[in-house]
C-alpha atoms as a PDB file:
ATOM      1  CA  UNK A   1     188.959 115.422 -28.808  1.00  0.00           C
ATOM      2  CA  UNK A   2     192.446 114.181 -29.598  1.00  0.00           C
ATOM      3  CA  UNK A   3     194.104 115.070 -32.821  1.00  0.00           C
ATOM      4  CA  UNK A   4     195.841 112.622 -34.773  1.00  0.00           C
ATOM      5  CA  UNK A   5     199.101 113.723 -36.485  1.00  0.00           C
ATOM      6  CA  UNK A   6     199.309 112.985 -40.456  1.00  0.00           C
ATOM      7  CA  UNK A   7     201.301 110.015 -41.695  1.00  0.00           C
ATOM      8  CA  UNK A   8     204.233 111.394 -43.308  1.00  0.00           C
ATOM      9  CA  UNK A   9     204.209 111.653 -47.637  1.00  0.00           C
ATOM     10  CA  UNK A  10     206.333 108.556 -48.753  1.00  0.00           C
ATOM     11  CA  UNK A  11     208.187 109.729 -51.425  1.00  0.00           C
ATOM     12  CA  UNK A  12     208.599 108.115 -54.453  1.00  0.00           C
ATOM     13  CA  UNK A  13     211.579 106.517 -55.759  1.00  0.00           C
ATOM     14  CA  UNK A  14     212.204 107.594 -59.637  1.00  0.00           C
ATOM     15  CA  UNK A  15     213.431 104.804 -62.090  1.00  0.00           C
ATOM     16  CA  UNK A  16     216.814 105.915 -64.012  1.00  0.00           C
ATOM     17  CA  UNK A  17     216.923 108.795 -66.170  1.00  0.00           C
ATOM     18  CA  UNK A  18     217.786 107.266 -69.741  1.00  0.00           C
ATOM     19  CA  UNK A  19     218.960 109.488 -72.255  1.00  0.00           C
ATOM     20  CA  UNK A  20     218.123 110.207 -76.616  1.00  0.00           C
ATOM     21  CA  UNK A  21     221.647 108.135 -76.983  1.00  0.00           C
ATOM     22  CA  UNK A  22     221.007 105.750 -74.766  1.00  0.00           C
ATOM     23  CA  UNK A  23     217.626 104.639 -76.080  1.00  0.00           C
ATOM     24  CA  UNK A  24     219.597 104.323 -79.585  1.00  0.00           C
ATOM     25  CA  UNK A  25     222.033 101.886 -78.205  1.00  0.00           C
ATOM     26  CA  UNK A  26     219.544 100.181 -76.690  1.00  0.00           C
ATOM     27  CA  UNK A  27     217.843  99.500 -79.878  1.00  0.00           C
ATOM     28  CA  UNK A  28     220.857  98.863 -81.882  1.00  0.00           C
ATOM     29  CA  UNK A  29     221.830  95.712 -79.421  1.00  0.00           C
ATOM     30  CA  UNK A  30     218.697  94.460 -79.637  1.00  0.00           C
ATOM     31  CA  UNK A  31     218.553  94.317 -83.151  1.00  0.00           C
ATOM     32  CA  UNK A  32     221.831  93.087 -83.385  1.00  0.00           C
ATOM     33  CA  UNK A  33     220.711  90.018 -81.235  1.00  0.00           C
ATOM     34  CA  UNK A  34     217.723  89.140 -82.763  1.00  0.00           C
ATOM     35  CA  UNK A  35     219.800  89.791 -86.473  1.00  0.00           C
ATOM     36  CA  UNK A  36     222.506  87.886 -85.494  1.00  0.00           C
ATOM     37  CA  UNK A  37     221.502  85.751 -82.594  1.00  0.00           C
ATOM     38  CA  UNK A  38     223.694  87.189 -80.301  1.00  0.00           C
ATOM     39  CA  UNK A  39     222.976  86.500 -76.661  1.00  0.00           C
ATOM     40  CA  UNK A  40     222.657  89.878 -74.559  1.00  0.00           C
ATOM     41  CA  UNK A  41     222.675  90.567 -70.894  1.00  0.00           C
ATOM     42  CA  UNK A  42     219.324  93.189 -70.409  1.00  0.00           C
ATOM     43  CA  UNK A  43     218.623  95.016 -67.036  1.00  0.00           C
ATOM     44  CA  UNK A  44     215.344  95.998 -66.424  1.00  0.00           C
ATOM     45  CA  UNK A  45     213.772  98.619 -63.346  1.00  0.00           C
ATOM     46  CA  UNK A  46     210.948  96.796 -62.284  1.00  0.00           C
ATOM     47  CA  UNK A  47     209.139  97.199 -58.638  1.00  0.00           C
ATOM     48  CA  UNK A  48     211.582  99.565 -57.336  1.00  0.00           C
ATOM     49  CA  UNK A  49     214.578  96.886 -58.506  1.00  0.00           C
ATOM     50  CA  UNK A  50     216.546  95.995 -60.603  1.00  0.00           C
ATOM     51  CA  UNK A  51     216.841  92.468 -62.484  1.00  0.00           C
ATOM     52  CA  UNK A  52     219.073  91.227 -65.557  1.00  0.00           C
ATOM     53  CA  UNK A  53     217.840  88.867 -68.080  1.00  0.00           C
ATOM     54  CA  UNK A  54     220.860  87.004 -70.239  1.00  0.00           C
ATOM     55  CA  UNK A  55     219.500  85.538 -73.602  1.00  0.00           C
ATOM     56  CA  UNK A  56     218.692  85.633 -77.239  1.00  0.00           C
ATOM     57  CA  UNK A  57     216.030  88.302 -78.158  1.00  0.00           C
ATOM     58  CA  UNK A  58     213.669  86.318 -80.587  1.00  0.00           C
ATOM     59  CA  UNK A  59     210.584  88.592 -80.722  1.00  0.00           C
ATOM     60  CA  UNK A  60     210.014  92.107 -80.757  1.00  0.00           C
ATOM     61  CA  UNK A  61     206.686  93.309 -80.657  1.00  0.00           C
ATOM     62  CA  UNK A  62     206.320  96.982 -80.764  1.00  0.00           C
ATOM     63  CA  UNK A  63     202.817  97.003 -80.741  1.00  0.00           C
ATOM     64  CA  UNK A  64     202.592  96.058 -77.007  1.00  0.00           C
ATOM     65  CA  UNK A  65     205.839  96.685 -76.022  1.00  0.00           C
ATOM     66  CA  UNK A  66     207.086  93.158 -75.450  1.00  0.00           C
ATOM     67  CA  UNK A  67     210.462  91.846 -76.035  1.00  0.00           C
ATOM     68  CA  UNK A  68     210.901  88.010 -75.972  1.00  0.00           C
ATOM     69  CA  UNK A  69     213.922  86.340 -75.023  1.00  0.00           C
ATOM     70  CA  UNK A  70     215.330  82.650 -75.496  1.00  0.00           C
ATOM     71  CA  UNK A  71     216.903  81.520 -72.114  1.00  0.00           C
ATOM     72  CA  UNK A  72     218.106  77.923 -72.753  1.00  0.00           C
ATOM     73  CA  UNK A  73     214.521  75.773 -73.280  1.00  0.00           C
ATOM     74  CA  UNK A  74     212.968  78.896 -71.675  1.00  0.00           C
ATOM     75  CA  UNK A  75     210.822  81.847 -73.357  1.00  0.00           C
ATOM     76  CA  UNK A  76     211.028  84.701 -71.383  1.00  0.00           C
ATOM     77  CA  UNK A  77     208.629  87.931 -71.939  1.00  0.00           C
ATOM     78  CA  UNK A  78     209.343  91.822 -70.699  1.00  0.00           C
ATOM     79  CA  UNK A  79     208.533  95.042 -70.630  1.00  0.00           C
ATOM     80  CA  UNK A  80     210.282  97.034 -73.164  1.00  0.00           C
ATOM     81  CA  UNK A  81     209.698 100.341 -70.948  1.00  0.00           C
ATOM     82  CA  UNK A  82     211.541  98.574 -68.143  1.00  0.00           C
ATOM     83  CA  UNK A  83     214.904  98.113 -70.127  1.00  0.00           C
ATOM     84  CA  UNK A  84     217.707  99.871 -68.243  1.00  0.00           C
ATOM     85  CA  UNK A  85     220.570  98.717 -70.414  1.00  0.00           C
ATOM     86  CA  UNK A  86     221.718  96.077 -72.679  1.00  0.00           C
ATOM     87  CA  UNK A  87     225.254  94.591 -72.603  1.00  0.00           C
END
């Protein structure tokens, strides 16, 4: 009998480390664009990636975690646990 070697662990890749101060600016740029209608630039970690998303932020619902964004005629819907940065 034959032994078969062990596949290797893969090892995980960790998302970005965000910070207390960098959840608060986070927060504060959101509000200001939804406030003000300010169109922001949001990248999100998503699927071992990274995307941005340009638009106005027209919904914030805490309760699931959703932010909604206006992207021209387009509504677009995230993951507020994704969010990266906002610019």
């Amino acid at each position: 009998m034959t032994a078969i070697p062990k596949p290797p662990k893969s090892k995980v890749v960790a998302g970005p480390k965000l910070t207390e101060t960098d959840f608060l600016e986070i927060g504060e740029r959101i509000g200001e664009s939804k406030e003000f209608n300010i169109e922001v630039e949001v990248t999100i970690y998503a699927q071992k990636r990274y995307e941005s998303v340009t638009g106005i932020v027209t919904e914030v619902d805490g309760q699931q975690g959703k932010l909604s964004f206006q992207m021209g005629f387009e509504n677009v819907r995230i993951n507020m646990n994704n969010i990266v940065s906002v610019k």
